[in-house]
N, C-alpha and C. Protein backbone atom coordinates (compact mmCIF):
# COMPACT_ATOMS: atom_id res chain seq x y z
N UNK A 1 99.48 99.08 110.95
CA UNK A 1 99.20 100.47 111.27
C UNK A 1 100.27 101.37 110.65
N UNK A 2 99.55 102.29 110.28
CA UNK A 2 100.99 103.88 110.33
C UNK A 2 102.18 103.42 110.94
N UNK A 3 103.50 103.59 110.50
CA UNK A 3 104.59 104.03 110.93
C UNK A 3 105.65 105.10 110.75
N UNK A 4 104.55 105.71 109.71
CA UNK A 4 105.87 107.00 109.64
C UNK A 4 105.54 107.33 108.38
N UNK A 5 106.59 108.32 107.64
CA UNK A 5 105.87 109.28 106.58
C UNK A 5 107.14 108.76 105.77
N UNK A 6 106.71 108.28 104.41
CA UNK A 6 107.69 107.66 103.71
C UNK A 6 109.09 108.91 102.93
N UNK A 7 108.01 109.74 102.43
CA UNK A 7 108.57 110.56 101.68
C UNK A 7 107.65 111.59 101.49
N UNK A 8 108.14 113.29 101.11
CA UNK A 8 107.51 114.43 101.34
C UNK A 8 107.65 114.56 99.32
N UNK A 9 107.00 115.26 98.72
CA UNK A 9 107.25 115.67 97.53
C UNK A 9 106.98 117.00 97.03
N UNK A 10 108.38 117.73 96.24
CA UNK A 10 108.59 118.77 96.45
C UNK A 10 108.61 119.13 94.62
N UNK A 11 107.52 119.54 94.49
CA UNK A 11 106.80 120.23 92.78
C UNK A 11 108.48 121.17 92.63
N UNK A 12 108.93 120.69 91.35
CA UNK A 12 109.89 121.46 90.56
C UNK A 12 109.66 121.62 88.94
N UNK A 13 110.50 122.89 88.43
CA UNK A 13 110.30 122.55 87.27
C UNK A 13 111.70 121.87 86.59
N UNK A 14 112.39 122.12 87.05
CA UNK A 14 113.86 121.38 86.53
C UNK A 14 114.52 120.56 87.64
N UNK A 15 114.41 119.53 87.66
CA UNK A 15 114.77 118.03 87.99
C UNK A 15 116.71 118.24 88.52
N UNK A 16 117.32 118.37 87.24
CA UNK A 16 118.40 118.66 87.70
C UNK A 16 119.32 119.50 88.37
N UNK A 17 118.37 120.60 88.11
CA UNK A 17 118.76 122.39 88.78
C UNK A 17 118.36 122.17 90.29
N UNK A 18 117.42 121.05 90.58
CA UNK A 18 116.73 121.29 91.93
C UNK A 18 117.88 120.10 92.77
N UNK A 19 118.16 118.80 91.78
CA UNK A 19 119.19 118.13 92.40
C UNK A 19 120.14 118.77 92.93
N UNK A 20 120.89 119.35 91.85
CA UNK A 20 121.81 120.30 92.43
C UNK A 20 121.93 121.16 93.70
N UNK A 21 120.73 121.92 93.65
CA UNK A 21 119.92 122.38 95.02
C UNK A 21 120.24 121.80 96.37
N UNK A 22 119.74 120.75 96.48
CA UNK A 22 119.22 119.58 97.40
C UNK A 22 120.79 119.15 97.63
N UNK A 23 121.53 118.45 96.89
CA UNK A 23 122.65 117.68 97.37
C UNK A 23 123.54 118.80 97.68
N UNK A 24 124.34 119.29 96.72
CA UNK A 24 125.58 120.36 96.83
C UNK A 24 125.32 121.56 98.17
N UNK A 25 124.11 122.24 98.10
CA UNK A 25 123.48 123.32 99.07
C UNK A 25 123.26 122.55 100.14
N UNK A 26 122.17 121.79 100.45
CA UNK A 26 121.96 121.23 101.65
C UNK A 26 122.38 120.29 102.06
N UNK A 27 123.31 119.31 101.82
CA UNK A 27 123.79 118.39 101.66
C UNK A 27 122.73 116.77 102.01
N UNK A 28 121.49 116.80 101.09
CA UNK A 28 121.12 115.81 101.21
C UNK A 28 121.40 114.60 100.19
N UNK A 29 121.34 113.44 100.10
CA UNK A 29 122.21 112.23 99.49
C UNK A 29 121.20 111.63 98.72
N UNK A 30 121.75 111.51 97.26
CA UNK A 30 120.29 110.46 96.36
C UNK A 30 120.68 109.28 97.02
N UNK A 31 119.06 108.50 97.06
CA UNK A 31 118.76 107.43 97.20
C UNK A 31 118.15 106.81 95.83
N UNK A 32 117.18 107.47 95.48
CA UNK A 32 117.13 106.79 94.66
C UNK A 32 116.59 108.39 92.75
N UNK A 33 117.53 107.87 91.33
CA UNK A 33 117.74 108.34 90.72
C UNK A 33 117.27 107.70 89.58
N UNK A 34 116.34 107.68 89.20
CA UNK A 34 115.75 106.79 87.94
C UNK A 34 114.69 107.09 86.92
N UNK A 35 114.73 106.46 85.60
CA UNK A 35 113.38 107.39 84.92
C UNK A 35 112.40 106.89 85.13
N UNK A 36 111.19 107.91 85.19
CA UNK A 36 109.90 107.76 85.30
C UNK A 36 108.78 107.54 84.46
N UNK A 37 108.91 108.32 83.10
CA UNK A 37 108.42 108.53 82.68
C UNK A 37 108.76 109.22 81.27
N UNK A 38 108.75 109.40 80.06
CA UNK A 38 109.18 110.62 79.02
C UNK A 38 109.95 112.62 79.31
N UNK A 39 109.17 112.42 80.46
CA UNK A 39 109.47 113.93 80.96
C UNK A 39 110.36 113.44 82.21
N UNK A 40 110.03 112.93 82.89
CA UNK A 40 110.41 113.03 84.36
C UNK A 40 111.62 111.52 85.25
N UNK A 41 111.92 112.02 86.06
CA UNK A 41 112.78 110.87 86.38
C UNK A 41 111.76 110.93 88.16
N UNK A 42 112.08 109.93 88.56
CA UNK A 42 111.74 109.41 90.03
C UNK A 42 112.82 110.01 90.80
N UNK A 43 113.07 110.77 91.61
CA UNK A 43 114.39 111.06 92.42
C UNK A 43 114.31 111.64 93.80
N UNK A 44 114.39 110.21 94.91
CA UNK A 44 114.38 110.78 96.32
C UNK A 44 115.99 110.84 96.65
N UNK A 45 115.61 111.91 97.95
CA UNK A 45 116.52 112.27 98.80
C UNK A 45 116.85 111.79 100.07
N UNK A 46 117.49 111.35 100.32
CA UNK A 46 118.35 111.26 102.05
C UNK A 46 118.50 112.37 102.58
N UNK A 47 117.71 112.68 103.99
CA UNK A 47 118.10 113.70 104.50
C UNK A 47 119.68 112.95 105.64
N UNK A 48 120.16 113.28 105.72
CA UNK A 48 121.25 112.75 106.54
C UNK A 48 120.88 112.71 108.09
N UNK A 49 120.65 111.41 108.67
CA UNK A 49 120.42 111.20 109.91
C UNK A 49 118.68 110.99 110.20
N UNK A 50 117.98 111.19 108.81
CA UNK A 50 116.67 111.15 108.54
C UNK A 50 116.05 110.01 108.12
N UNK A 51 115.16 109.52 108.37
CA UNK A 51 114.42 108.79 107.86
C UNK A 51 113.27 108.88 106.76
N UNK A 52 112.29 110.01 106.87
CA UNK A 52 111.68 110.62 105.57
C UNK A 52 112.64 110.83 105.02
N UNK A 53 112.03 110.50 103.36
CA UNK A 53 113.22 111.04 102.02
C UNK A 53 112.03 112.37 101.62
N UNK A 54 113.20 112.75 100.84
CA UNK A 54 112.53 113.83 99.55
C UNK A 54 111.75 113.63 98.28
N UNK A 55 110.81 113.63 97.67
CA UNK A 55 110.85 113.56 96.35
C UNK A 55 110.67 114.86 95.20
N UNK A 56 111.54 114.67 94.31
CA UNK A 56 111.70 116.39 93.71
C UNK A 56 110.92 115.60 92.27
N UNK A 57 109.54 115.88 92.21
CA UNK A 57 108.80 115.26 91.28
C UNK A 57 107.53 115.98 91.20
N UNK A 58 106.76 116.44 90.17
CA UNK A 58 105.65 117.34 89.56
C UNK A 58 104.66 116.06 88.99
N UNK A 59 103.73 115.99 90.17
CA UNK A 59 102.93 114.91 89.01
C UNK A 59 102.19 115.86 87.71
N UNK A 60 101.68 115.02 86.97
CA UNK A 60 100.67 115.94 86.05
C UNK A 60 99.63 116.57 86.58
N UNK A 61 99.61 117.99 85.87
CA UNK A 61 98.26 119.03 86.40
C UNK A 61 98.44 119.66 87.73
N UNK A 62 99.91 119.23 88.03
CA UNK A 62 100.28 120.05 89.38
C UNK A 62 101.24 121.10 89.21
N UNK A 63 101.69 121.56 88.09
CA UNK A 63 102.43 122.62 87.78
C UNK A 63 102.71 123.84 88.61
N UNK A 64 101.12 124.04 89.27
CA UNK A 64 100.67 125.34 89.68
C UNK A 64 101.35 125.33 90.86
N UNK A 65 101.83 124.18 91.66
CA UNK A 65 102.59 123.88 93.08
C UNK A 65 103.70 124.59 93.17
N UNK A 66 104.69 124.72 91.98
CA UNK A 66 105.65 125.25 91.70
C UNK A 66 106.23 126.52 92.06
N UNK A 67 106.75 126.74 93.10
CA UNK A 67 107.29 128.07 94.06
C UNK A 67 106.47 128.23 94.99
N UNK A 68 105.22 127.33 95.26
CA UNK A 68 104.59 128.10 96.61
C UNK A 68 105.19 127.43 97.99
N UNK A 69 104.42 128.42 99.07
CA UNK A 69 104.99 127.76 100.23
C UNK A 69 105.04 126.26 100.42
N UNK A 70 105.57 125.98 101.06
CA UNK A 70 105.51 124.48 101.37
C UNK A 70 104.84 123.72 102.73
N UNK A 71 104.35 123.18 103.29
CA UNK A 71 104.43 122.42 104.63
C UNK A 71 105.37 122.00 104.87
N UNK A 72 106.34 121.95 104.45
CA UNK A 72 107.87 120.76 104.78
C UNK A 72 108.69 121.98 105.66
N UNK A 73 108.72 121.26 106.89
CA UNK A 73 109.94 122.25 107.98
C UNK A 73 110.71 121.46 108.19
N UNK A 74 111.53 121.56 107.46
CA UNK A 74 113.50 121.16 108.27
C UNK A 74 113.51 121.29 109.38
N UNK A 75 114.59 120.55 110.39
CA UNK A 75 114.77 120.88 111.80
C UNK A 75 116.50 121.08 111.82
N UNK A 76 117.00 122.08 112.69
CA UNK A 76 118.17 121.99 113.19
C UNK A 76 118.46 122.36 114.61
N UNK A 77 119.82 121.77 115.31
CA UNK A 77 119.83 121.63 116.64
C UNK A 77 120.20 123.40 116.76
N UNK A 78 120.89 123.82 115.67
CA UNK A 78 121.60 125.18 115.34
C UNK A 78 121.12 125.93 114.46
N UNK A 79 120.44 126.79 114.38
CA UNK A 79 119.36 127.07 113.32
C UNK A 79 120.46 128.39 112.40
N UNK A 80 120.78 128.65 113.89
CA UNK A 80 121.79 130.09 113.59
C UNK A 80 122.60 129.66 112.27
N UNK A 81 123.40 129.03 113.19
CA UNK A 81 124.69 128.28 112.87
C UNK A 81 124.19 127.48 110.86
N UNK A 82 123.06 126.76 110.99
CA UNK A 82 122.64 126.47 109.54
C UNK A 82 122.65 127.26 108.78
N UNK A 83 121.92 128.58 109.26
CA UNK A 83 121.68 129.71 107.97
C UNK A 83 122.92 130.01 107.70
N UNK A 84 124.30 130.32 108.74
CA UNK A 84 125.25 130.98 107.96
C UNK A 84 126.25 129.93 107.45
N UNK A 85 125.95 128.41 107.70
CA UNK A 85 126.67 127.60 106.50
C UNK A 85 125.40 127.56 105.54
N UNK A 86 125.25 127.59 105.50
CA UNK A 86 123.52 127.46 104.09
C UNK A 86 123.68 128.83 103.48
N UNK A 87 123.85 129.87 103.78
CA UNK A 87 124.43 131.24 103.16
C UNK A 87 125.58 131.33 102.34
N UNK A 88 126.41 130.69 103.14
CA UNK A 88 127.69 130.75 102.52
C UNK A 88 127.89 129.53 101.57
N UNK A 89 126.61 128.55 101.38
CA UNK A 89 126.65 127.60 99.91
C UNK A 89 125.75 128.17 99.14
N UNK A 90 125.06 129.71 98.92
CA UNK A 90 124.20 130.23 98.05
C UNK A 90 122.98 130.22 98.55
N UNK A 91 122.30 129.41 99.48
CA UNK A 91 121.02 129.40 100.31
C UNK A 91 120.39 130.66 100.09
N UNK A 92 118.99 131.04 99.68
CA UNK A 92 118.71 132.11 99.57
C UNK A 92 117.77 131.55 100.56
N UNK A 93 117.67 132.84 101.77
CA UNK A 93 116.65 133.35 102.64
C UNK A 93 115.65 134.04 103.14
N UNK A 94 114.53 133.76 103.40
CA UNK A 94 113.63 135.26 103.42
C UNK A 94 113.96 136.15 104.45
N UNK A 95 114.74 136.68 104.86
CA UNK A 95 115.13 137.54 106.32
C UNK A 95 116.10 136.75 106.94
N UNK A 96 116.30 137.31 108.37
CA UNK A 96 117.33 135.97 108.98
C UNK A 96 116.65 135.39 110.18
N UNK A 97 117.33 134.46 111.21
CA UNK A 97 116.47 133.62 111.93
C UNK A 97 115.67 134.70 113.07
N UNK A 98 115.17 134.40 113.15
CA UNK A 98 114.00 134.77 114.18
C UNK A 98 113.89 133.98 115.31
N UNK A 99 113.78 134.82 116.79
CA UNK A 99 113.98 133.85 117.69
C UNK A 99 112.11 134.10 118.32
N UNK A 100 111.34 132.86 118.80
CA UNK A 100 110.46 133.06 119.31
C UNK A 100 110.22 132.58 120.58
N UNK A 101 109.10 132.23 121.65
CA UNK A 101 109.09 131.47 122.48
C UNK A 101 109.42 130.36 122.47
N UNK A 102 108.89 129.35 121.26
CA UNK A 102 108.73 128.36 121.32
C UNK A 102 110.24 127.69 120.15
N UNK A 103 111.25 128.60 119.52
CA UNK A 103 112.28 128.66 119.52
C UNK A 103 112.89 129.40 118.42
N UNK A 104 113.63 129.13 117.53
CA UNK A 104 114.05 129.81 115.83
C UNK A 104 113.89 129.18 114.83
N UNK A 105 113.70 130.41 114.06
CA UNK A 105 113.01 129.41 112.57
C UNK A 105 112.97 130.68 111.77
N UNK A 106 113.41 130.37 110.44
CA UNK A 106 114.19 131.45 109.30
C UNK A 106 113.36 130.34 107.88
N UNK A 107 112.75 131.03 106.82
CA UNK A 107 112.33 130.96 105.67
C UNK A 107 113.65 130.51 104.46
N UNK A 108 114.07 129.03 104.45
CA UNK A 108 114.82 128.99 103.27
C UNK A 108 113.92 128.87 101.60
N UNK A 109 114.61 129.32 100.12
CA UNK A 109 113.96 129.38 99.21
C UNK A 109 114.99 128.41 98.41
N UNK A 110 114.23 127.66 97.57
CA UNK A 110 114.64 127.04 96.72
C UNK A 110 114.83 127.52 95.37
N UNK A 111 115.51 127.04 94.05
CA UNK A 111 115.83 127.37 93.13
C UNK A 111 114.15 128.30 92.43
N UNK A 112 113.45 126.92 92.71
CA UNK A 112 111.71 127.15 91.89
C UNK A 112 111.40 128.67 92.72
N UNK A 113 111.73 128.70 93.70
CA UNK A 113 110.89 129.88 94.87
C UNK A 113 109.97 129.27 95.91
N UNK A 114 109.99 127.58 95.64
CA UNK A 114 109.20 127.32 97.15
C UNK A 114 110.21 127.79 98.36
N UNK A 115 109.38 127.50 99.30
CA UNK A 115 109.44 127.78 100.68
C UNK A 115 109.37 127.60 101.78
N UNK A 116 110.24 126.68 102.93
CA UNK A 116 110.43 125.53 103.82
C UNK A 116 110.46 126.45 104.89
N UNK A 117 110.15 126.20 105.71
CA UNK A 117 110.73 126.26 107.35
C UNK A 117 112.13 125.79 107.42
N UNK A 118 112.90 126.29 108.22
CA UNK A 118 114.03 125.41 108.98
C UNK A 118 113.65 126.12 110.39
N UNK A 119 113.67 125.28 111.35
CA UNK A 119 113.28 125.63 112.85
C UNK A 119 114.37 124.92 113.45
N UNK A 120 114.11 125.16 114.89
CA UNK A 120 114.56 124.80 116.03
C UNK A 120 114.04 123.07 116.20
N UNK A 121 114.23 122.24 116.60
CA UNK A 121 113.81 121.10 117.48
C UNK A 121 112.48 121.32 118.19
């Protein structure tokens, strides 16, 4: 049966600009770094304390994926507290956190212009 979601994949157009992104900014950890293909390399992420990885990979004819929103929501215990270390490593944001009933959650942007959730728990 199902046990879980292996890995999420996140349409880029530059591989290394988005590494950069991912490790240095958010501090997530390669797992795995390898070529794929003529154009492309294979390259997941460690989220730290996570079990889903990342993959920063464009299959073919998916170009068009490139800066749109995403389904992928980050979680933090401190949402506050994330945005203003995630600010202060270049993190670009759409507004700042927002508190709701059901808890906080602020729009981070990536290099491409996609667009994640980071929420509350």
């Amino acid at each position: 049966m199902i046990q879980g979601i292996k890995f999420a994949s996140i349409c880029v157009s530059d591989q290394d600009r988005s590494l950069e992104f991912f490790t240095n900014c958010l501090g997530f950890k390669v797992a795995t770094d390898q070529p794929f293909d003529e154009k492309q390399r294979w390259i997941e992420l460690k989220i730290p304390g996570a079990q889903t990885k990342l993959v920063l990979f464009t299959p073919e004819g998916h170009e068009d994926q490139i800066g749109k929103f995403s389904n992928i929501t980050f979680y933090s215990d401190d949402v506050v507290t994330t945005y203003k270390t995630l600010s202060e490593r270049g993190v670009k944001f759409e507004g700042e956190p927002q508190v709701q009933e059901w808890g906080t959650f602020v729009i981070l942007v990536d290099p491409d212009g996609n667009r994640f959730c980071l929420s509350s728990k």
